[in-house]
C-alpha atoms as a PDB file:
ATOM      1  CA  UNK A   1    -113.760 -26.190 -51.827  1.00  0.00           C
ATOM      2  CA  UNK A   2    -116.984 -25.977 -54.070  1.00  0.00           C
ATOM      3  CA  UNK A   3    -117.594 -22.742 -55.259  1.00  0.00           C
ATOM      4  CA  UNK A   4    -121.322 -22.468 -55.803  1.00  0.00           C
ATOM      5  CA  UNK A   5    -120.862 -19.328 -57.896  1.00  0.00           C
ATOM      6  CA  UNK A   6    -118.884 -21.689 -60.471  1.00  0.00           C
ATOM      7  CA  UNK A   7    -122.433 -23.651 -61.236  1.00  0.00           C
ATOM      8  CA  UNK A   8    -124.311 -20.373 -61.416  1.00  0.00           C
ATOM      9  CA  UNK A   9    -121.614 -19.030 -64.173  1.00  0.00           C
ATOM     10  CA  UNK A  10    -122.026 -22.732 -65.507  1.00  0.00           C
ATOM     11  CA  UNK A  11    -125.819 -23.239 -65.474  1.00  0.00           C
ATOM     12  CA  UNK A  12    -127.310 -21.418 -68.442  1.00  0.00           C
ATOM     13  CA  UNK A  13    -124.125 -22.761 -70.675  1.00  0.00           C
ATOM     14  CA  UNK A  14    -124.614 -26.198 -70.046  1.00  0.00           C
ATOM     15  CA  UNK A  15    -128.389 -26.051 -70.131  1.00  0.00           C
ATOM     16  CA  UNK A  16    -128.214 -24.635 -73.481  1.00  0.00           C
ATOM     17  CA  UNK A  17    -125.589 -27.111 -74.534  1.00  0.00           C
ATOM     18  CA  UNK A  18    -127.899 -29.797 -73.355  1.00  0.00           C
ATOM     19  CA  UNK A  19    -130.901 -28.618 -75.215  1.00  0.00           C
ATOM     20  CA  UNK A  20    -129.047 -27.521 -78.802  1.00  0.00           C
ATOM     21  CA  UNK A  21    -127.256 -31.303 -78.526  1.00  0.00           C
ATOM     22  CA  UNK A  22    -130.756 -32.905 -77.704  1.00  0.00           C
ATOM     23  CA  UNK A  23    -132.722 -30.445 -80.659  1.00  0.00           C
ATOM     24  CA  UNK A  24    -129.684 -31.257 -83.227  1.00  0.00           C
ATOM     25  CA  UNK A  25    -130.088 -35.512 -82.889  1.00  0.00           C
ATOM     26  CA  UNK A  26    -134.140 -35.059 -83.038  1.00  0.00           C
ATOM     27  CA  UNK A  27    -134.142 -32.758 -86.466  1.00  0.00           C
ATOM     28  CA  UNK A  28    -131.471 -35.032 -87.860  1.00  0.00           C
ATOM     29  CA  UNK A  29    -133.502 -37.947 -87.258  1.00  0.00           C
ATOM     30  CA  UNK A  30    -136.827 -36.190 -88.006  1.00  0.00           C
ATOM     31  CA  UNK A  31    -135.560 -35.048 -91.717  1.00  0.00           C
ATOM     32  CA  UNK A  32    -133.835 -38.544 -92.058  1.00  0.00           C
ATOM     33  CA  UNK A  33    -136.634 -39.993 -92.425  1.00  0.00           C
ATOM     34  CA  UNK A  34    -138.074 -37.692 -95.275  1.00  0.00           C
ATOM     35  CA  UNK A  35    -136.013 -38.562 -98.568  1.00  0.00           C
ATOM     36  CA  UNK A  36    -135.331 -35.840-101.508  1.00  0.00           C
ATOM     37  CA  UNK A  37    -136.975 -35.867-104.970  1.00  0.00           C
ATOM     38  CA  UNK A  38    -133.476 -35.680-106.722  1.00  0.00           C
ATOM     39  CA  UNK A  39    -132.497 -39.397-105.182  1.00  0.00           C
ATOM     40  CA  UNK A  40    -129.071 -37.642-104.426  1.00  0.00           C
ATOM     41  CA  UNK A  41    -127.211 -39.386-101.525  1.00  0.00           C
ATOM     42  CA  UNK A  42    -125.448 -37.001 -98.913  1.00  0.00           C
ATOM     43  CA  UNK A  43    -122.265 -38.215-100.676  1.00  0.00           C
ATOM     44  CA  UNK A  44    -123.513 -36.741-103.852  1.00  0.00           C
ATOM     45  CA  UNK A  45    -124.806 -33.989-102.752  1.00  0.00           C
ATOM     46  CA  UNK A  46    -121.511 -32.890-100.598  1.00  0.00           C
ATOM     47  CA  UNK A  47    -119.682 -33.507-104.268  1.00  0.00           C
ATOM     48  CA  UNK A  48    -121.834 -30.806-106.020  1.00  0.00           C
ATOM     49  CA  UNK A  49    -121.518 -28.752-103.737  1.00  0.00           C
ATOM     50  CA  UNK A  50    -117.765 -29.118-103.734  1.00  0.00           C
ATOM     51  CA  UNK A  51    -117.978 -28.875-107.890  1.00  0.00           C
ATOM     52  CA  UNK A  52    -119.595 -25.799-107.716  1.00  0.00           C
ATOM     53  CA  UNK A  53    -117.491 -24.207-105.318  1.00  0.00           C
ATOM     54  CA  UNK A  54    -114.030 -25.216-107.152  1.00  0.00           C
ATOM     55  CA  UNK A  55    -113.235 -27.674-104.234  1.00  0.00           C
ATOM     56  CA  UNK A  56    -111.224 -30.726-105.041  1.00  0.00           C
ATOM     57  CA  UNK A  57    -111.323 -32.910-102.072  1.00  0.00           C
ATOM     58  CA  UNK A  58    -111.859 -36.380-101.142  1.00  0.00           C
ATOM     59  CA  UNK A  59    -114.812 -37.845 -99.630  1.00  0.00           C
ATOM     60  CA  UNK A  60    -114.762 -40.992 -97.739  1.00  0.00           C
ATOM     61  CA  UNK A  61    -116.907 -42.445 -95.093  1.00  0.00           C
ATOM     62  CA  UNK A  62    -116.462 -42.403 -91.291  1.00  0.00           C
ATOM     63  CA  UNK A  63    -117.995 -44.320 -88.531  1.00  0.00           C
ATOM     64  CA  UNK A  64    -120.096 -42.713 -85.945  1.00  0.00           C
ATOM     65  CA  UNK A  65    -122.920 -40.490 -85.443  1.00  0.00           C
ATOM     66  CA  UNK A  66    -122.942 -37.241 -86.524  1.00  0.00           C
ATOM     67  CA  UNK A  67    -118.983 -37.052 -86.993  1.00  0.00           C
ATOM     68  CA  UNK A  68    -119.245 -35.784 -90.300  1.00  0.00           C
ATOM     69  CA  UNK A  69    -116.112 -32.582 -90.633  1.00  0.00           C
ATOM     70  CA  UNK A  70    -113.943 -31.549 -93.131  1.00  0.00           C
ATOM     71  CA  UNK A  71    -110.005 -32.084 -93.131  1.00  0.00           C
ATOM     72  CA  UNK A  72    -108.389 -29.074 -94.106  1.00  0.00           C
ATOM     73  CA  UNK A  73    -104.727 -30.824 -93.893  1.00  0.00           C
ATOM     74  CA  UNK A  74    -105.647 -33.845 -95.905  1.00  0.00           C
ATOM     75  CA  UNK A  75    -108.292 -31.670 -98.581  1.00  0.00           C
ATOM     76  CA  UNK A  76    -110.599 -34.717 -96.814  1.00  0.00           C
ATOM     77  CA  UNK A  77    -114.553 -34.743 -96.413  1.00  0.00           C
ATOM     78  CA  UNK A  78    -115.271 -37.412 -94.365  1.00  0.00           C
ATOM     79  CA  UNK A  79    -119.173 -38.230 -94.299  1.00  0.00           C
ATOM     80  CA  UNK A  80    -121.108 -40.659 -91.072  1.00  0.00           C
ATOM     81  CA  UNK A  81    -122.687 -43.474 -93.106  1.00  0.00           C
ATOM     82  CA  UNK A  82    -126.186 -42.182 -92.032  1.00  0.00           C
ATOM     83  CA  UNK A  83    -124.866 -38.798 -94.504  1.00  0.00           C
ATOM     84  CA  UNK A  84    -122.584 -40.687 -97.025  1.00  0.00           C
ATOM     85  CA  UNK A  85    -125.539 -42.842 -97.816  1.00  0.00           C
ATOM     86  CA  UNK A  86    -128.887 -41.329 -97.084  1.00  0.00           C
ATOM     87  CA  UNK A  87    -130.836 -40.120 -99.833  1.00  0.00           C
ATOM     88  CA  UNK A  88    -132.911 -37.845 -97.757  1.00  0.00           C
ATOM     89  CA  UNK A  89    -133.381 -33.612 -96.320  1.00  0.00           C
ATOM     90  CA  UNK A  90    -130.870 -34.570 -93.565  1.00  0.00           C
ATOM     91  CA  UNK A  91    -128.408 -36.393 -95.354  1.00  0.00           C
ATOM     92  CA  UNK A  92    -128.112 -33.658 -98.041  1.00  0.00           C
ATOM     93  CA  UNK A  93    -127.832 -30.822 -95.524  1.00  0.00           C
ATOM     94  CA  UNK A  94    -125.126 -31.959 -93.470  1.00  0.00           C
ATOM     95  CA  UNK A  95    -123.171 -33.241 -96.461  1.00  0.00           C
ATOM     96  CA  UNK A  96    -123.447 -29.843 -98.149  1.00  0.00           C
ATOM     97  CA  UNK A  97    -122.700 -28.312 -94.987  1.00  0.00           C
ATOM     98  CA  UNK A  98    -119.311 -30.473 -94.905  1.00  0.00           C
ATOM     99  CA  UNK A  99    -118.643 -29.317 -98.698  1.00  0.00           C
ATOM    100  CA  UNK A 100    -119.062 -25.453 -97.370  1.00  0.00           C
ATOM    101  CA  UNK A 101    -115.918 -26.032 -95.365  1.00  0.00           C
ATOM    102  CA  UNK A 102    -114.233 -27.472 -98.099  1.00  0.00           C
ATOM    103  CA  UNK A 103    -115.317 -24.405-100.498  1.00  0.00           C
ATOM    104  CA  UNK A 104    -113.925 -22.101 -97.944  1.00  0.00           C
ATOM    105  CA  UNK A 105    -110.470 -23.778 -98.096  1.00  0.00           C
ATOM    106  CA  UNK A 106    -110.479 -23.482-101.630  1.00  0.00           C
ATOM    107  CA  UNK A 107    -111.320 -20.023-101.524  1.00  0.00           C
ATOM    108  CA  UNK A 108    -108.754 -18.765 -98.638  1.00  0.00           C
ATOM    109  CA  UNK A 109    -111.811 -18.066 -96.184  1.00  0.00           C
ATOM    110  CA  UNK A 110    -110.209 -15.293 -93.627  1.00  0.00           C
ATOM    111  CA  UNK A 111    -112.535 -17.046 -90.402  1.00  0.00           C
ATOM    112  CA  UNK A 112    -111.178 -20.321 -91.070  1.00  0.00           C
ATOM    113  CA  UNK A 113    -107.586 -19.670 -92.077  1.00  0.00           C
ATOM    114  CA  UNK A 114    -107.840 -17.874 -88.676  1.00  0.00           C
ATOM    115  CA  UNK A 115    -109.136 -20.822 -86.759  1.00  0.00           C
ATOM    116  CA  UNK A 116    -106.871 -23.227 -88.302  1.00  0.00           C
ATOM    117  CA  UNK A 117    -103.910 -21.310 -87.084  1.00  0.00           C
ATOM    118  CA  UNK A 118    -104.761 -21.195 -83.707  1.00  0.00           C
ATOM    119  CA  UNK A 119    -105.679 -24.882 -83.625  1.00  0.00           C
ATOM    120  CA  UNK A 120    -102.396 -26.155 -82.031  1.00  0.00           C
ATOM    121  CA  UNK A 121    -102.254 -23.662 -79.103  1.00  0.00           C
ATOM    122  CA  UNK A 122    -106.007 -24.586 -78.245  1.00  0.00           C
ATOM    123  CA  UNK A 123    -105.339 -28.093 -78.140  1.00  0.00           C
ATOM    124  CA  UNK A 124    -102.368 -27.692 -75.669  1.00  0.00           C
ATOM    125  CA  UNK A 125    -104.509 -25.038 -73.848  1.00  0.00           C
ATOM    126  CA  UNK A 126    -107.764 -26.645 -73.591  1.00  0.00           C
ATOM    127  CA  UNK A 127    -106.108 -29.382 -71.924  1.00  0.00           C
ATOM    128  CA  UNK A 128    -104.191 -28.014 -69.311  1.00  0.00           C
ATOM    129  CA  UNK A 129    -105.553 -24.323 -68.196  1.00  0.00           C
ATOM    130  CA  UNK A 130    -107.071 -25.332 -65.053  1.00  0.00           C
ATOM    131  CA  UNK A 131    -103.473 -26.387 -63.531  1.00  0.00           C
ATOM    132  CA  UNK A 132    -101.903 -22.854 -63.266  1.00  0.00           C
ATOM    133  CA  UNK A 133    -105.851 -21.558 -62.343  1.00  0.00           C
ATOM    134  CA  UNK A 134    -105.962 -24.256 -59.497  1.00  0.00           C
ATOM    135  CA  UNK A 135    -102.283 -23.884 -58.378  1.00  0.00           C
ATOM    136  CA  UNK A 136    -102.234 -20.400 -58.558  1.00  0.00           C
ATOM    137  CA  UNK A 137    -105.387 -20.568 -56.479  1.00  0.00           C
ATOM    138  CA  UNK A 138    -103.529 -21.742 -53.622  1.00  0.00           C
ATOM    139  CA  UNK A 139    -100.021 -19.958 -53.801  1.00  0.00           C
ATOM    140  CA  UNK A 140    -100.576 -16.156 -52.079  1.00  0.00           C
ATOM    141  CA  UNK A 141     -98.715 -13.561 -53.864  1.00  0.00           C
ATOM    142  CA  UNK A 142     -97.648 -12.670 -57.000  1.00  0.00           C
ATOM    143  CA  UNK A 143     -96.503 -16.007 -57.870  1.00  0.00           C
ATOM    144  CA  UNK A 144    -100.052 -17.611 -57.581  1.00  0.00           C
ATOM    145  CA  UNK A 145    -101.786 -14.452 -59.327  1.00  0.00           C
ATOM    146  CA  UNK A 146     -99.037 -14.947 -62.441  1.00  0.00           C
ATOM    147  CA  UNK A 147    -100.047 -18.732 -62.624  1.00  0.00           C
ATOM    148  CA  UNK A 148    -103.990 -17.675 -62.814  1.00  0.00           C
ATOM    149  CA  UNK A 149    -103.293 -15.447 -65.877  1.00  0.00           C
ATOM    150  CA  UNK A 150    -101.475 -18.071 -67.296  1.00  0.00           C
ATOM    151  CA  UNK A 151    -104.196 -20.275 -66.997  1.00  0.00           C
ATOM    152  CA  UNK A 152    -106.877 -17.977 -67.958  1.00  0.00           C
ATOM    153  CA  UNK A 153    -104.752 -16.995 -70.931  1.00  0.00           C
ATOM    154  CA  UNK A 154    -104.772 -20.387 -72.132  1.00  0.00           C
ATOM    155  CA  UNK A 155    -108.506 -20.673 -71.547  1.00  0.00           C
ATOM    156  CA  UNK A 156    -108.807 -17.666 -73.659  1.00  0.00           C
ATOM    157  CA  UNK A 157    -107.397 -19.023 -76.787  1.00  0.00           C
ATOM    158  CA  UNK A 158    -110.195 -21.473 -76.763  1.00  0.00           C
ATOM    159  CA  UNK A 159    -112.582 -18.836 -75.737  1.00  0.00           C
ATOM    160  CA  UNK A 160    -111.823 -17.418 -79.300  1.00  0.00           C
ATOM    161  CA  UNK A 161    -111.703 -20.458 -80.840  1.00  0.00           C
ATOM    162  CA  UNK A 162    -115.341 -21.039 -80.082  1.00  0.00           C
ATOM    163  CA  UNK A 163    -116.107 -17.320 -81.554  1.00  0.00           C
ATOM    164  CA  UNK A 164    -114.196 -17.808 -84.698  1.00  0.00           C
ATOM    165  CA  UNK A 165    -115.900 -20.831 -85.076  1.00  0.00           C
ATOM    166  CA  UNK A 166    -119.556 -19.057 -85.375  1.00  0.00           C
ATOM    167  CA  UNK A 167    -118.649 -16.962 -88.538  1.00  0.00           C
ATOM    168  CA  UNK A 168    -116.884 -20.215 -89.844  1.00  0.00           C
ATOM    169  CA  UNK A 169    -119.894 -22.361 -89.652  1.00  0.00           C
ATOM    170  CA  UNK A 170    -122.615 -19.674 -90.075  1.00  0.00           C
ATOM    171  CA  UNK A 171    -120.585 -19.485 -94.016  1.00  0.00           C
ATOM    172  CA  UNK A 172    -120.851 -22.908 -94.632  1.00  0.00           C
ATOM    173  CA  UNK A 173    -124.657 -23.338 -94.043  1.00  0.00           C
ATOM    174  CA  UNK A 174    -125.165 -20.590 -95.744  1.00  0.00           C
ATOM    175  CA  UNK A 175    -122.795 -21.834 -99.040  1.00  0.00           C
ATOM    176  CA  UNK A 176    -124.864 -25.372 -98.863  1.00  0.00           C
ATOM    177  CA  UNK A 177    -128.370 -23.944 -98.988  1.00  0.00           C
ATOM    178  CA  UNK A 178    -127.388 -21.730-101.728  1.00  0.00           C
ATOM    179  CA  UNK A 179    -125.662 -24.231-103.994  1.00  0.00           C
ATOM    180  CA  UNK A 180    -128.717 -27.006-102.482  1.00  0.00           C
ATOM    181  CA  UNK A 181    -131.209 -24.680-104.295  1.00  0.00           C
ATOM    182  CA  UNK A 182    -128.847 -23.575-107.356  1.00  0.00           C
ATOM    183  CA  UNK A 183    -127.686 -27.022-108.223  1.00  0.00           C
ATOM    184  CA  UNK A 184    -131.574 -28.623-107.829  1.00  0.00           C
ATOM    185  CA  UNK A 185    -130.881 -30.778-105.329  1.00  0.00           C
ATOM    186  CA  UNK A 186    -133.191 -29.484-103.085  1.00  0.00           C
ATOM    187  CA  UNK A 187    -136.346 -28.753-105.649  1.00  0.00           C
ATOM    188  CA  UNK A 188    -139.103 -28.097-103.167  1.00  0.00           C
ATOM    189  CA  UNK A 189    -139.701 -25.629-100.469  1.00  0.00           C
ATOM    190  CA  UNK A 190    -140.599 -28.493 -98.024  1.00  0.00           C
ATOM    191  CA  UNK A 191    -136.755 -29.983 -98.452  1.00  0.00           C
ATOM    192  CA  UNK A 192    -135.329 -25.929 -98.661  1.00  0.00           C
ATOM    193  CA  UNK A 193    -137.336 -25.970 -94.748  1.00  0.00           C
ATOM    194  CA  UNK A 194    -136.068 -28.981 -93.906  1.00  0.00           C
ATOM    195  CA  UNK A 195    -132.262 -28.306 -94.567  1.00  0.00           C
ATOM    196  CA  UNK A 196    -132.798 -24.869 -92.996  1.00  0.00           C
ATOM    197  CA  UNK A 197    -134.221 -26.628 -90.273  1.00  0.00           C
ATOM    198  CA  UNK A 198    -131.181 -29.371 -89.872  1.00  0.00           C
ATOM    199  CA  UNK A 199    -128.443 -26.792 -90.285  1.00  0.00           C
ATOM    200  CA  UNK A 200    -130.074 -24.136 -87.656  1.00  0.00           C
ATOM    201  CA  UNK A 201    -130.481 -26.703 -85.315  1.00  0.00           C
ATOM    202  CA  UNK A 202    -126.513 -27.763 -85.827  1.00  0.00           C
ATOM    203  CA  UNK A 203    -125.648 -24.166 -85.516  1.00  0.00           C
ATOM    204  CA  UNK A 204    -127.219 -23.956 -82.371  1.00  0.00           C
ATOM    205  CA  UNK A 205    -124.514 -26.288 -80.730  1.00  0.00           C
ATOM    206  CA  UNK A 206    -121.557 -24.167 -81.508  1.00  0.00           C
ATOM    207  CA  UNK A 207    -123.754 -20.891 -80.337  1.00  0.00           C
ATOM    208  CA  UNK A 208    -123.942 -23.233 -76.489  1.00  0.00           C
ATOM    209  CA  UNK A 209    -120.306 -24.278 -76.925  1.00  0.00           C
ATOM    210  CA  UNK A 210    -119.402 -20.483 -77.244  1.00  0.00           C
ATOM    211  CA  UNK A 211    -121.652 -19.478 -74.415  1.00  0.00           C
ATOM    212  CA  UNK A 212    -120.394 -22.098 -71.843  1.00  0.00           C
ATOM    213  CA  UNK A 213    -116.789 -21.003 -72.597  1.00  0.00           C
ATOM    214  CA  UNK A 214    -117.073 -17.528 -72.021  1.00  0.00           C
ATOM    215  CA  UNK A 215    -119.224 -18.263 -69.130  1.00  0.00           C
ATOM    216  CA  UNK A 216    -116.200 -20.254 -68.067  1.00  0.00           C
ATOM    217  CA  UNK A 217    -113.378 -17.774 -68.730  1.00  0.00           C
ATOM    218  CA  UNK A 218    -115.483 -15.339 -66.533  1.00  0.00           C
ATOM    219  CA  UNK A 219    -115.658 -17.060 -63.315  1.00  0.00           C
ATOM    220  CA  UNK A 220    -112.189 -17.564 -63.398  1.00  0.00           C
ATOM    221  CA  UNK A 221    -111.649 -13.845 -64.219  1.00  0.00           C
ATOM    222  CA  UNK A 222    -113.628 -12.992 -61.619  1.00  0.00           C
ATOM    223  CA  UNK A 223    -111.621 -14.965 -59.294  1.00  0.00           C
ATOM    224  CA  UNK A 224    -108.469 -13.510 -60.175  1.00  0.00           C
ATOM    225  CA  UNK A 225    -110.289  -9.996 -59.652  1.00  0.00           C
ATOM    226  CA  UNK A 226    -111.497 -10.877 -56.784  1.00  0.00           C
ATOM    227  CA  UNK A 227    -107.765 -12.733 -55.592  1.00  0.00           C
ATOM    228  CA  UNK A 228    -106.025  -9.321 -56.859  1.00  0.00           C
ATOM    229  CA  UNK A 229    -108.483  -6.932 -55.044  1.00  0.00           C
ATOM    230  CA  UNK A 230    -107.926  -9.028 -51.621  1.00  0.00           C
ATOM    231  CA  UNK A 231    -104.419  -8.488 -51.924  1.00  0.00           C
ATOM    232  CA  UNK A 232    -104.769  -4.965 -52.165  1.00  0.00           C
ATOM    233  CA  UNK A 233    -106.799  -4.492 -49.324  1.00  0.00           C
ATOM    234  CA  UNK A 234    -104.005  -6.367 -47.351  1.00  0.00           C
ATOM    235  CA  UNK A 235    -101.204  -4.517 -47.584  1.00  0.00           C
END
C-alpha cells in the first residue's frame, strides 16, 4: 500500500533536485553564451589546469549534455562538445572543474580515494536495496526485520557515497577557480563571477542528490523502528 509519509520524507529532496537540475542547465546556457578574453576552449582550459596541477591525463570528447567527468581508472577527462569546444565562462568552468578531479588523483586526494573505493558496493547496492526493504516488509519476525537492515544497509553505502561526494566536488571547484585566475584564463572579474556562478550552481545538484538520499534512508529507518517497536508491544 502507498505510504503517504514516503512522499512527505520525499518532497523537499526531489523539489530541490528539481530546482538545482533546472538552475544548473539555465547558468550553463546563460554563461555559454558569454565567451572569455583568453580565446581558450574548455579543452584548453581543462589542460592548464591539469599542467598546473601535475596531472597527466587524457582528454577526449564525449557526446551528450553536460556528461563531462573524469576517469580515474583510465587517467581520462572526457569533455561534452558544448565544453571541449566552447571558448566561453561556461565552457572554461566545467572543463577546469573536470581537471580538479584529475589534480586530486594525482595528488592522492583522501575524499576521493575514499569514494572510489566504495564505488563497487554502491553500484550493487543502489540497485537492489529496496528487495530485502520490501520483502522484509512483509515477512513478520525476525526474519523480515534482518532483511530490512540488509536493505537499509545497502542504501546506506550510497547514503555516504552522496556525502563523500560533497567534499570531493566542493575541492575541485575550488582547484579550477584558483588555477582559472592564476593561469589568466579567466582575466576579468565578470568571467571570475561567471565561473563562480556555473560551478555553484553544479554544486547545488550533488547538495539535492545528498538530501533526497538521506531523506530516503530515513523513512525506511523509520519503518524498521516503527516494525521493531510493534513487535515489542506484541509479545
Amino acid at each position: 500500500m502507498f505510504d503517504i509519509k514516503y512522499l512527505l520524507f520525499l518532497a523537499p529532496g526531489l523539489l530541490l533536485s528539481m530546482w538545482a537540475s533546472s538552475r544548473v542547465k539555465s547558468t550553463f546556457r546563460k554563461y555559454q553564451n558569454i565567451g572569455v578574453q583568453s580565446r581558450m576552449t574548455g579543452a584548453q582550459a581543462a589542460a592548464a589546469v591539469c599542467r598546473a596541477g601535475g596531472a597527466n591525463v587524457t582528454i577526449e570528447r564525449v557526446g551528450g549534455f553536460l556528461s563531462d567527468h573524469y576517469d580515474p581508472r583510465t587517467k581520462t577527462l572526457r569533455l561534452s562538445p558544448d565544453v571541449y569546444d566552447g571558448r566561453t565562462i561556461s565552457s572554461i568552468a566545467v572543463g577546469a572543474h573536470e581537471a580538479g578531479h584529475a589534480i586530486q588523483d594525482a595528488t592522492d586526494y583522501s575524499w576521493l580515494r575514499m569514494r572510489s573505493a566504495i564505488v563497487p558496493a554502491v553500484q550493487f547496492g543502489s540497485k537492489v536495496y529496496i528487495w530485502p526493504i520490501m520483502i522484509g516488509v512483509g515477512i513478520q519476525g525476525s526474519v523480515g526485520g534482518t532483511l530490512m537492515l540488509v536493505g537499509i544497509g545497502l542504501l546506506a553505502l550510497t547514503v555516504l557515497f552522496q556525502l563523500v561526494t560533497l567534499p570531493v566536488e566542493f575541492d575541485a571547484s575550488n582547484r579550477a577557480k584558483k588555477v582559472l585566475e592564476e593561469a589568466g584564463i579567466a582575466t576579468t572579474d565578470a568571467e571570475h563571477h561567471g565561473v563562480d556562478k556555473v560551478l555553484d550552481a553544479a554544486a547545488l545538484t550533488y547538495v539535492a542528490s545528498a538530501v533526497s538520499s538521506l531523506a530516503t534512508l530515513a523513512y525506511f529507518l523509520m519503518l524498521f523502528l516503527r516494525r521493531s517497536q510493534g513487535s515489542r508491544q506484541d509479545r
